[in-house]
PDB file of N, CA and C in Angstrom:
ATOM      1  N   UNK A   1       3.097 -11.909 -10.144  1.00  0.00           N
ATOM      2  CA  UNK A   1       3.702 -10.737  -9.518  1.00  0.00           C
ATOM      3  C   UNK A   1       2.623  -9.935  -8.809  1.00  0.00           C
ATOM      4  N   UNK A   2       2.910  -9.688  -7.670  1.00  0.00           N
ATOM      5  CA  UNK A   2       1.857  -8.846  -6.516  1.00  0.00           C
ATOM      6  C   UNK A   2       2.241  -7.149  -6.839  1.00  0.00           C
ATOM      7  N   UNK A   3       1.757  -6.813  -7.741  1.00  0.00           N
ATOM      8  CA  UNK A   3       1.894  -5.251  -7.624  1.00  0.00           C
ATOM      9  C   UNK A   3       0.862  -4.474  -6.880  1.00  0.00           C
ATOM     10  N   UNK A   4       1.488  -3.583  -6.458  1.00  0.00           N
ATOM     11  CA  UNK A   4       1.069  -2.181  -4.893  1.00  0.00           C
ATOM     12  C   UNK A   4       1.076  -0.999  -5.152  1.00  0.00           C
ATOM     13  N   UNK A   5       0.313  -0.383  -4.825  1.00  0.00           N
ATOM     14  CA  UNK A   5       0.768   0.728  -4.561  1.00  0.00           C
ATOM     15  C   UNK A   5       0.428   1.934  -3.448  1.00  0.00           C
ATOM     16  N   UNK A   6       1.459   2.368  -2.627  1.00  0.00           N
ATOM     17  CA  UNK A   6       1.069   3.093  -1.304  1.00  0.00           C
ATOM     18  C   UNK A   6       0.780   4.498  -1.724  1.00  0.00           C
ATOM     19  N   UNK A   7      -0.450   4.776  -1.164  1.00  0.00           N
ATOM     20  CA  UNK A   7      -0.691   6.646  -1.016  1.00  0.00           C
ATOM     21  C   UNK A   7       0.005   7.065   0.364  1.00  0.00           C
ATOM     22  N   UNK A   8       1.222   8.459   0.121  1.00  0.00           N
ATOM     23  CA  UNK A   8       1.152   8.641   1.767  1.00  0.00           C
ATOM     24  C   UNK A   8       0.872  10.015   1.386  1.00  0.00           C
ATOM     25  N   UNK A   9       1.075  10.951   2.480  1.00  0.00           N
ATOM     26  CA  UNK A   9       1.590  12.071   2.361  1.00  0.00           C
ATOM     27  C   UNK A   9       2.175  12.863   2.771  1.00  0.00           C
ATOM     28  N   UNK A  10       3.407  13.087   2.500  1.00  0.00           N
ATOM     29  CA  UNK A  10       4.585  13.215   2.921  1.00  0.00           C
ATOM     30  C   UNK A  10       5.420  12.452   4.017  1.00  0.00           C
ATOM     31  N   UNK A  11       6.021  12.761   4.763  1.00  0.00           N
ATOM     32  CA  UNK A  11       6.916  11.546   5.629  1.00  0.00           C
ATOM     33  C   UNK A  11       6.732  12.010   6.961  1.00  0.00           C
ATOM     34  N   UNK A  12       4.800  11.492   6.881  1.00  0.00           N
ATOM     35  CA  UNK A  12       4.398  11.564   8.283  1.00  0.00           C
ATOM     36  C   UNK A  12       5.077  10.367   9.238  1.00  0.00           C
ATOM     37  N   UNK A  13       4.062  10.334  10.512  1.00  0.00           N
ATOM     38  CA  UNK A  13       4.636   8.781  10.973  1.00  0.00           C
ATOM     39  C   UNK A  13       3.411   7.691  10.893  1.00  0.00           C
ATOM     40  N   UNK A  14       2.099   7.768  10.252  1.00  0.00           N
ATOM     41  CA  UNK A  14       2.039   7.061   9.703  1.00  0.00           C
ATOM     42  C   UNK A  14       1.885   6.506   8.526  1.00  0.00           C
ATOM     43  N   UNK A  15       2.681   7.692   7.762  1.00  0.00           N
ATOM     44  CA  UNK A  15       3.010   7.132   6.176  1.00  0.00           C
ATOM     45  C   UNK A  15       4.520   6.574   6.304  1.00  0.00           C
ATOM     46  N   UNK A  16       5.323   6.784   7.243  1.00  0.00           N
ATOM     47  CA  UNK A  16       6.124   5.849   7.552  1.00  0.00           C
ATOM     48  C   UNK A  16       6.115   4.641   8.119  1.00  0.00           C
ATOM     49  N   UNK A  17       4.902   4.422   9.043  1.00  0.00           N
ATOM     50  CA  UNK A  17       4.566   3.083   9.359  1.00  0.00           C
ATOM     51  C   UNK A  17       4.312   2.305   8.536  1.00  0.00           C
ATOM     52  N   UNK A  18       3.213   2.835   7.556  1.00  0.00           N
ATOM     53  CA  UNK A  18       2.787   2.227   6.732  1.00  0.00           C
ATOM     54  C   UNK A  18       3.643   1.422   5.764  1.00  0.00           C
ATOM     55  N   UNK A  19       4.129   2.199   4.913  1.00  0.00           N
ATOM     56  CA  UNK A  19       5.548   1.612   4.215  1.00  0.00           C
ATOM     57  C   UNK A  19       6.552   0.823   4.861  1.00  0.00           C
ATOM     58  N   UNK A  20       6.821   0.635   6.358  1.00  0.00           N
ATOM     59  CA  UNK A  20       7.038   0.199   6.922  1.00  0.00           C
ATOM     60  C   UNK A  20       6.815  -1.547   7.260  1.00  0.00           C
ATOM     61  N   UNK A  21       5.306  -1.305   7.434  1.00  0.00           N
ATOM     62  CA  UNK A  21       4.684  -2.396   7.479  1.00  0.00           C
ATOM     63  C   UNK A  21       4.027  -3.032   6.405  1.00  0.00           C
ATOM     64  N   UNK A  22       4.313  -2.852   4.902  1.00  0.00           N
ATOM     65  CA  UNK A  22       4.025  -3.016   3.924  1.00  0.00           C
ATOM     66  C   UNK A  22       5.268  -3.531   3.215  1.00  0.00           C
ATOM     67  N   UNK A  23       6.238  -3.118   3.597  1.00  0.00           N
ATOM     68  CA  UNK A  23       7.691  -3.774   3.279  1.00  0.00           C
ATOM     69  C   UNK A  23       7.726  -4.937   4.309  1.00  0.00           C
ATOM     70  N   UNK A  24       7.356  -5.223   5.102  1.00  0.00           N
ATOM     71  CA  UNK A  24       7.556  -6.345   6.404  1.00  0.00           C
ATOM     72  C   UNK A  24       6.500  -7.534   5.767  1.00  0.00           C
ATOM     73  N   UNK A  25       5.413  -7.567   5.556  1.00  0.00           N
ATOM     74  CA  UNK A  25       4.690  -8.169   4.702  1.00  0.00           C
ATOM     75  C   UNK A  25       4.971  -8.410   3.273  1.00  0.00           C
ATOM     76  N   UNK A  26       5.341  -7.394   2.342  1.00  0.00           N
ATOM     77  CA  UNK A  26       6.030  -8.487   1.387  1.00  0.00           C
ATOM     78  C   UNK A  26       7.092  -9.218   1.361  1.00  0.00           C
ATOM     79  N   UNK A  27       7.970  -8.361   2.805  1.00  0.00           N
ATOM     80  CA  UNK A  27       9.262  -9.385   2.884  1.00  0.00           C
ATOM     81  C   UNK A  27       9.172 -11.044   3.173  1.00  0.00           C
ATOM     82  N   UNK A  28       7.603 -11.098   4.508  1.00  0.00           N
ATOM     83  CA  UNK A  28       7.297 -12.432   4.434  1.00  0.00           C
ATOM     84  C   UNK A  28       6.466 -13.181   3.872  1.00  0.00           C
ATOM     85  N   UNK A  29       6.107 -12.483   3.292  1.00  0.00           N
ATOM     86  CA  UNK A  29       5.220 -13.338   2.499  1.00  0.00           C
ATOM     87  C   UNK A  29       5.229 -13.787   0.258  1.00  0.00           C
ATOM     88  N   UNK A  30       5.755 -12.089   0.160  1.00  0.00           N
ATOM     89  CA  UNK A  30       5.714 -12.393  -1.449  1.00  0.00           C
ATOM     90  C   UNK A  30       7.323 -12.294  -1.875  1.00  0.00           C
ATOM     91  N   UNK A  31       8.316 -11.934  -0.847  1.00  0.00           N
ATOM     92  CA  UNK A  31       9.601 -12.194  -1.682  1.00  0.00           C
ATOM     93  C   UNK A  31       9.876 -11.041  -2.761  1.00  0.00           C
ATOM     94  N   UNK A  32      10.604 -11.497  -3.838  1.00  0.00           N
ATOM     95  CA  UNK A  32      10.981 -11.099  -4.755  1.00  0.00           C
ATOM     96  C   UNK A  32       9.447 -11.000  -5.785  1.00  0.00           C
ATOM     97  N   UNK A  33       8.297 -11.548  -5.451  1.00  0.00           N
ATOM     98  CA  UNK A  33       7.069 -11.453  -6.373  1.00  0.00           C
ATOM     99  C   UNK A  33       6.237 -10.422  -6.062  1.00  0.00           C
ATOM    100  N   UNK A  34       7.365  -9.222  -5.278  1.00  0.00           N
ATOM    101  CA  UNK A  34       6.290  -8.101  -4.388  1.00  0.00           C
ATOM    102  C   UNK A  34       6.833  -6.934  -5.191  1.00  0.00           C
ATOM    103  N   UNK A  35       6.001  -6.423  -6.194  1.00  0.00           N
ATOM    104  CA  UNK A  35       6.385  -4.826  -6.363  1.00  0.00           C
ATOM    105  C   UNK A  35       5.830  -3.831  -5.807  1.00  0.00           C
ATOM    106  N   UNK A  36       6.602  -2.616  -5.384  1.00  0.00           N
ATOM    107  CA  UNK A  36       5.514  -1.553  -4.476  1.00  0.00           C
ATOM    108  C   UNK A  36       6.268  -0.064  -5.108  1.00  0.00           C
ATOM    109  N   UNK A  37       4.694   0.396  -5.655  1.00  0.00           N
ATOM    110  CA  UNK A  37       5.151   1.784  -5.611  1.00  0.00           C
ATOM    111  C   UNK A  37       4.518   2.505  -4.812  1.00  0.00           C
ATOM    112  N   UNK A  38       5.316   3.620  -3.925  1.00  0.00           N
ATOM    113  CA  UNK A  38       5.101   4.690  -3.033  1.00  0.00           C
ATOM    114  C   UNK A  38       4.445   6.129  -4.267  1.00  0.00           C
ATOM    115  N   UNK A  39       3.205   6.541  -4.038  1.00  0.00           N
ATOM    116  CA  UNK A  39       3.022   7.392  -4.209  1.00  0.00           C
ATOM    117  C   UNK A  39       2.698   8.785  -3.486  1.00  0.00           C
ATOM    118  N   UNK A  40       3.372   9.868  -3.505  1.00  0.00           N
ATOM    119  CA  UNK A  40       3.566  10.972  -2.142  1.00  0.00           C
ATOM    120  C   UNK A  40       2.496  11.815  -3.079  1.00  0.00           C
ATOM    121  N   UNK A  41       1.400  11.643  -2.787  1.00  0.00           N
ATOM    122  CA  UNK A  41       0.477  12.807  -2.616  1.00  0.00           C
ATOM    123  C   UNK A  41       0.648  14.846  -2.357  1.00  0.00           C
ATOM    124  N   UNK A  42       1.636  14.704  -1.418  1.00  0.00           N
ATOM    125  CA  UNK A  42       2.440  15.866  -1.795  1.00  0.00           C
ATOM    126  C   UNK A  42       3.014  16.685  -2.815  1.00  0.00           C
ATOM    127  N   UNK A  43       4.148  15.665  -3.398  1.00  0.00           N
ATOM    128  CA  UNK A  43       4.483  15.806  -4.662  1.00  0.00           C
ATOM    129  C   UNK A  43       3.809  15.970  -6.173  1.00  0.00           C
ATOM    130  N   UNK A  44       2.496  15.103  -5.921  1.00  0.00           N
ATOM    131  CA  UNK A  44       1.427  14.390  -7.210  1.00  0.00           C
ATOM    132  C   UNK A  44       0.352  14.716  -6.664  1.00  0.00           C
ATOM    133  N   UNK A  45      -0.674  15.469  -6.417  1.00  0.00           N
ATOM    134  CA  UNK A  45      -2.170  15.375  -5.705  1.00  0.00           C
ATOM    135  C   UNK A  45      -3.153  14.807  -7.244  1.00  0.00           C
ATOM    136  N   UNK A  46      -2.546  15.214  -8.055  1.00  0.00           N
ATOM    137  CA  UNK A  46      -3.277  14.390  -9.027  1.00  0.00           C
ATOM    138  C   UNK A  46      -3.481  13.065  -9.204  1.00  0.00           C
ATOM    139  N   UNK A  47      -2.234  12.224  -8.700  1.00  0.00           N
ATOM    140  CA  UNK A  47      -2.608  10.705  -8.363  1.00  0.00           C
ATOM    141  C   UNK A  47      -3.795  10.374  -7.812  1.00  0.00           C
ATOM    142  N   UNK A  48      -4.259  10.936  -6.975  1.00  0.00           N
ATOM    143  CA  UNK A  48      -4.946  10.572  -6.149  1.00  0.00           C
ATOM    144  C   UNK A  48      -6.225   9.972  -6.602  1.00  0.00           C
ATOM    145  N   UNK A  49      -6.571  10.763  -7.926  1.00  0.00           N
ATOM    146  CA  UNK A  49      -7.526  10.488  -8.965  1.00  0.00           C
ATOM    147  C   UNK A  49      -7.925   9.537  -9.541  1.00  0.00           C
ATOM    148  N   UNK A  50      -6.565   9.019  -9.784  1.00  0.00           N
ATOM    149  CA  UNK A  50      -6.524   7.622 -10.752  1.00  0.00           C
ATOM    150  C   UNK A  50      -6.919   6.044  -9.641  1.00  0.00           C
ATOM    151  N   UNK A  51      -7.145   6.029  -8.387  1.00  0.00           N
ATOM    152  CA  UNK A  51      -7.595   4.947  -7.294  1.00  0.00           C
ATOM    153  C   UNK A  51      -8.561   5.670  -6.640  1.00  0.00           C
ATOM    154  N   UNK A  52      -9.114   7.238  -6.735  1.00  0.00           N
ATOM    155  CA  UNK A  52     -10.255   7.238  -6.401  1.00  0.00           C
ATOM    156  C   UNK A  52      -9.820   7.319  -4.523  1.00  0.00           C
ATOM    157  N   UNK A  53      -8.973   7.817  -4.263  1.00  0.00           N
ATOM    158  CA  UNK A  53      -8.082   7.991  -3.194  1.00  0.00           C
ATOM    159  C   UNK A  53      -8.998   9.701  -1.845  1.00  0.00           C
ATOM    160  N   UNK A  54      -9.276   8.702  -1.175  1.00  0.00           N
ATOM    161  CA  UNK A  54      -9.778  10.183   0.096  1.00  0.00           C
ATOM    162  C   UNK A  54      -8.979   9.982   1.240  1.00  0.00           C
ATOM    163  N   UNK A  55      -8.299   9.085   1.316  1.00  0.00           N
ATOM    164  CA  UNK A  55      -7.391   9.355   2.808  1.00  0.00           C
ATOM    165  C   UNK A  55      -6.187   8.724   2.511  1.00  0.00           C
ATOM    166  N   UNK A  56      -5.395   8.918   3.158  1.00  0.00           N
ATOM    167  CA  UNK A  56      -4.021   8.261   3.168  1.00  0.00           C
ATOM    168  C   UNK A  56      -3.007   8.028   4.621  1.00  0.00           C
ATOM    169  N   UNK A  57      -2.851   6.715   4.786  1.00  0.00           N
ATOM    170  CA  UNK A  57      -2.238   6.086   3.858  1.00  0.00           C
ATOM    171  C   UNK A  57      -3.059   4.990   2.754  1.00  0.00           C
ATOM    172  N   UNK A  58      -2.495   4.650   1.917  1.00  0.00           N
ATOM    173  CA  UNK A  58      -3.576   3.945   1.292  1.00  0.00           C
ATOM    174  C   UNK A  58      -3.395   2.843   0.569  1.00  0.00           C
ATOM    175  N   UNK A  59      -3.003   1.663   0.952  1.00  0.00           N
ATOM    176  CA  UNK A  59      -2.829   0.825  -0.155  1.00  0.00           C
ATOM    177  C   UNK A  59      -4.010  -0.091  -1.533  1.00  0.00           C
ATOM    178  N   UNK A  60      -3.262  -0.018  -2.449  1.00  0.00           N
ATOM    179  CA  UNK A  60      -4.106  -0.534  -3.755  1.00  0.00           C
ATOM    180  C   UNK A  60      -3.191  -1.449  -4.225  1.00  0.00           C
ATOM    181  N   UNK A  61      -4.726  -2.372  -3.825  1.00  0.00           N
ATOM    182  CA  UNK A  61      -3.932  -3.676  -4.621  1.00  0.00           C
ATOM    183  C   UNK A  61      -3.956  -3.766  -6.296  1.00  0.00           C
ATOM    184  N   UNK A  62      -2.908  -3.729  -7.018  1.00  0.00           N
ATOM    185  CA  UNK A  62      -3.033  -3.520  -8.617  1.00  0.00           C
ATOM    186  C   UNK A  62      -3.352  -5.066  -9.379  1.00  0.00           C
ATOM    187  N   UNK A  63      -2.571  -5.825  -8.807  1.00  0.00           N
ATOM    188  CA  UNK A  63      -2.663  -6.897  -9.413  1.00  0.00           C
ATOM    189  C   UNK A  63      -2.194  -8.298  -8.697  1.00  0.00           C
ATOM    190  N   UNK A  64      -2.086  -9.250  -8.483  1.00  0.00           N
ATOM    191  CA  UNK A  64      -3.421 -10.233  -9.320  1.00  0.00           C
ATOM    192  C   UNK A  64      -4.661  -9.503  -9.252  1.00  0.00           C
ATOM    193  N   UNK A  65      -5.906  -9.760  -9.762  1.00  0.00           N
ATOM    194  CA  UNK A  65      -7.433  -9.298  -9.524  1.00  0.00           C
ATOM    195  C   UNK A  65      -7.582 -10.585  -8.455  1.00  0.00           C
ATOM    196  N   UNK A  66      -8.536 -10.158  -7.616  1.00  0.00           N
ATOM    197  CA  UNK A  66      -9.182  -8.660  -7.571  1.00  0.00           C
ATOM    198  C   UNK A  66      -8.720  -7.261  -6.948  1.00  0.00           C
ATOM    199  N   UNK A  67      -8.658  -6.364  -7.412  1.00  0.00           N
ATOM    200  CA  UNK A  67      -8.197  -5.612  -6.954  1.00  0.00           C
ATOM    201  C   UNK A  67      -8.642  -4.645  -5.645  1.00  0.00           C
ATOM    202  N   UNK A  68      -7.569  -4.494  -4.590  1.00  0.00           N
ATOM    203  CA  UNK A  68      -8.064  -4.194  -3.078  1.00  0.00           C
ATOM    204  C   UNK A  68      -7.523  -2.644  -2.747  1.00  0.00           C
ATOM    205  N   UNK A  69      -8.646  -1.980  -1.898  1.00  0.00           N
ATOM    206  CA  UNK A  69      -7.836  -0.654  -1.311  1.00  0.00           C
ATOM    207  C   UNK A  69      -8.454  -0.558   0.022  1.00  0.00           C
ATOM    208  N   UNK A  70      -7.002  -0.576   0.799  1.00  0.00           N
ATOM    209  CA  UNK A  70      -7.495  -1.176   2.508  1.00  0.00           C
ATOM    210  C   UNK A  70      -6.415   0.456   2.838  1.00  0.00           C
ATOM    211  N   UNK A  71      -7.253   1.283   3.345  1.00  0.00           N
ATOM    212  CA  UNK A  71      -6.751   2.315   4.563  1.00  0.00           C
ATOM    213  C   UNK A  71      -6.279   2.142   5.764  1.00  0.00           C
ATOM    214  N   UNK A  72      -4.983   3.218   5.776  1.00  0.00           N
ATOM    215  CA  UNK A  72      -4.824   2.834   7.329  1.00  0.00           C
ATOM    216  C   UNK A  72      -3.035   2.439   7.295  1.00  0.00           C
ATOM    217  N   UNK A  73      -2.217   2.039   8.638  1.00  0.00           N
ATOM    218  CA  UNK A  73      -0.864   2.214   8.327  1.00  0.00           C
ATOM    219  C   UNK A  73      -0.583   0.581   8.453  1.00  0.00           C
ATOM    220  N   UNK A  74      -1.548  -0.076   7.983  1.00  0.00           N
ATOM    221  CA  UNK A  74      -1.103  -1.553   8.123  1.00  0.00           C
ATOM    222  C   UNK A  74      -0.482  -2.082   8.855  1.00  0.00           C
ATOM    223  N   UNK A  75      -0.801  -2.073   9.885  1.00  0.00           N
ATOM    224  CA  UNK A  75      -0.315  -2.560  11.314  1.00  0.00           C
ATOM    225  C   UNK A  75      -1.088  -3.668  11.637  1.00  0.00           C
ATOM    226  N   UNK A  76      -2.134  -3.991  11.133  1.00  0.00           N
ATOM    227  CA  UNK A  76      -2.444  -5.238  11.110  1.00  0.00           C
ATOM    228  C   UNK A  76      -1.868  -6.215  10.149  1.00  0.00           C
ATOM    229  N   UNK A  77      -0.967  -6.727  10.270  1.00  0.00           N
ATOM    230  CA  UNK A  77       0.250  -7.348   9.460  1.00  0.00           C
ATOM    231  C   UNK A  77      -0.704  -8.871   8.894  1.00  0.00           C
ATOM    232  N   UNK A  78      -1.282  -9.745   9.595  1.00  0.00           N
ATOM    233  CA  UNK A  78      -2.259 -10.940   9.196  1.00  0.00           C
ATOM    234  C   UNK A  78      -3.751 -10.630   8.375  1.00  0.00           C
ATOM    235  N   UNK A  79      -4.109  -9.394   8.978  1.00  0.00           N
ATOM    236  CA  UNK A  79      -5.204  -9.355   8.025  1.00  0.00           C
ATOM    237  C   UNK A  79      -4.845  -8.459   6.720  1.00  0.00           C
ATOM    238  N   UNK A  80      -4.296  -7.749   6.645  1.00  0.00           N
ATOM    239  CA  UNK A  80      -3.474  -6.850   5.321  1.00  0.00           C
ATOM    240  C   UNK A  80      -2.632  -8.067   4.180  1.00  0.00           C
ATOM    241  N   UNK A  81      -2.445  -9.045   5.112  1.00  0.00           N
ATOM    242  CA  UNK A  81      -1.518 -10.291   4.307  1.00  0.00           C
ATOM    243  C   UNK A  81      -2.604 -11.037   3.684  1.00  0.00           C
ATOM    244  N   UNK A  82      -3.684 -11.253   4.296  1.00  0.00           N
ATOM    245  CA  UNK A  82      -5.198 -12.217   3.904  1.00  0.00           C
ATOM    246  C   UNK A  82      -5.688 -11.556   2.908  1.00  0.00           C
ATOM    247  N   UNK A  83      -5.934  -9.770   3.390  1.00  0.00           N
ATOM    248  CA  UNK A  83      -6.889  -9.354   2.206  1.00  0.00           C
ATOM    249  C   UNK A  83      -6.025  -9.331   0.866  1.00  0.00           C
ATOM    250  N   UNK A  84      -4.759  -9.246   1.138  1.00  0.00           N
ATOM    251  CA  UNK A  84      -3.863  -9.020  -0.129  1.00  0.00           C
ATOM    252  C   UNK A  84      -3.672 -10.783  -1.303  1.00  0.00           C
ATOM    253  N   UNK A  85      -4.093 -11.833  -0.222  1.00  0.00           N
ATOM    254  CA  UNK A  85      -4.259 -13.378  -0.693  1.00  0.00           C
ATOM    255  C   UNK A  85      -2.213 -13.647  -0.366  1.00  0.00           C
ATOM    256  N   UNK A  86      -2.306 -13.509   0.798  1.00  0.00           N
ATOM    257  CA  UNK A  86      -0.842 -13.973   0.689  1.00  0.00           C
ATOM    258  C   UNK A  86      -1.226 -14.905   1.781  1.00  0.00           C
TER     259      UNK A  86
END
């Protein structure tokens, strides 16, 4: 199981891209083996703590190891899919 998790903050446009393009990539690539949690920085600024988080958007890769945190609204759909091992 590929667990995620997105930093945005709030429902900019590119914390909407992001999620965007982070749902488009697990759709092709991990299926049903893709979990993603959205975390809104807005709501939680304390999250931010626990990945060590300075910008957003932000994805963290949780699991399989090794674990990855690639910035940015993932619009690079092939290399976000590589670094993630899909």
């Amino acid at each position: 199981m590929l667990r995620l998790r997105l930093y945005i903050a709030g429902h900019t446009p590119r914390s909407v891209a992001a999620l965007a393009n982070l749902r488009k990539i697990c759709d092709e690539h991990a299926k049903e083996n893709c979990e993603i949690e959205v975390v809104d920085l807005m709501l939680d600024p304390a999250r931010a703590e626990d990945d060590h988080i300075i910008a957003v958007p932000a994805l963290v890769k949780i699991s399989p190891p090794p674990a990855h945190t690639i910035i940015g609204d993932l619009s690079d759909v092939s290399r976000v899919a590589l670094i993630l091992g899909l």
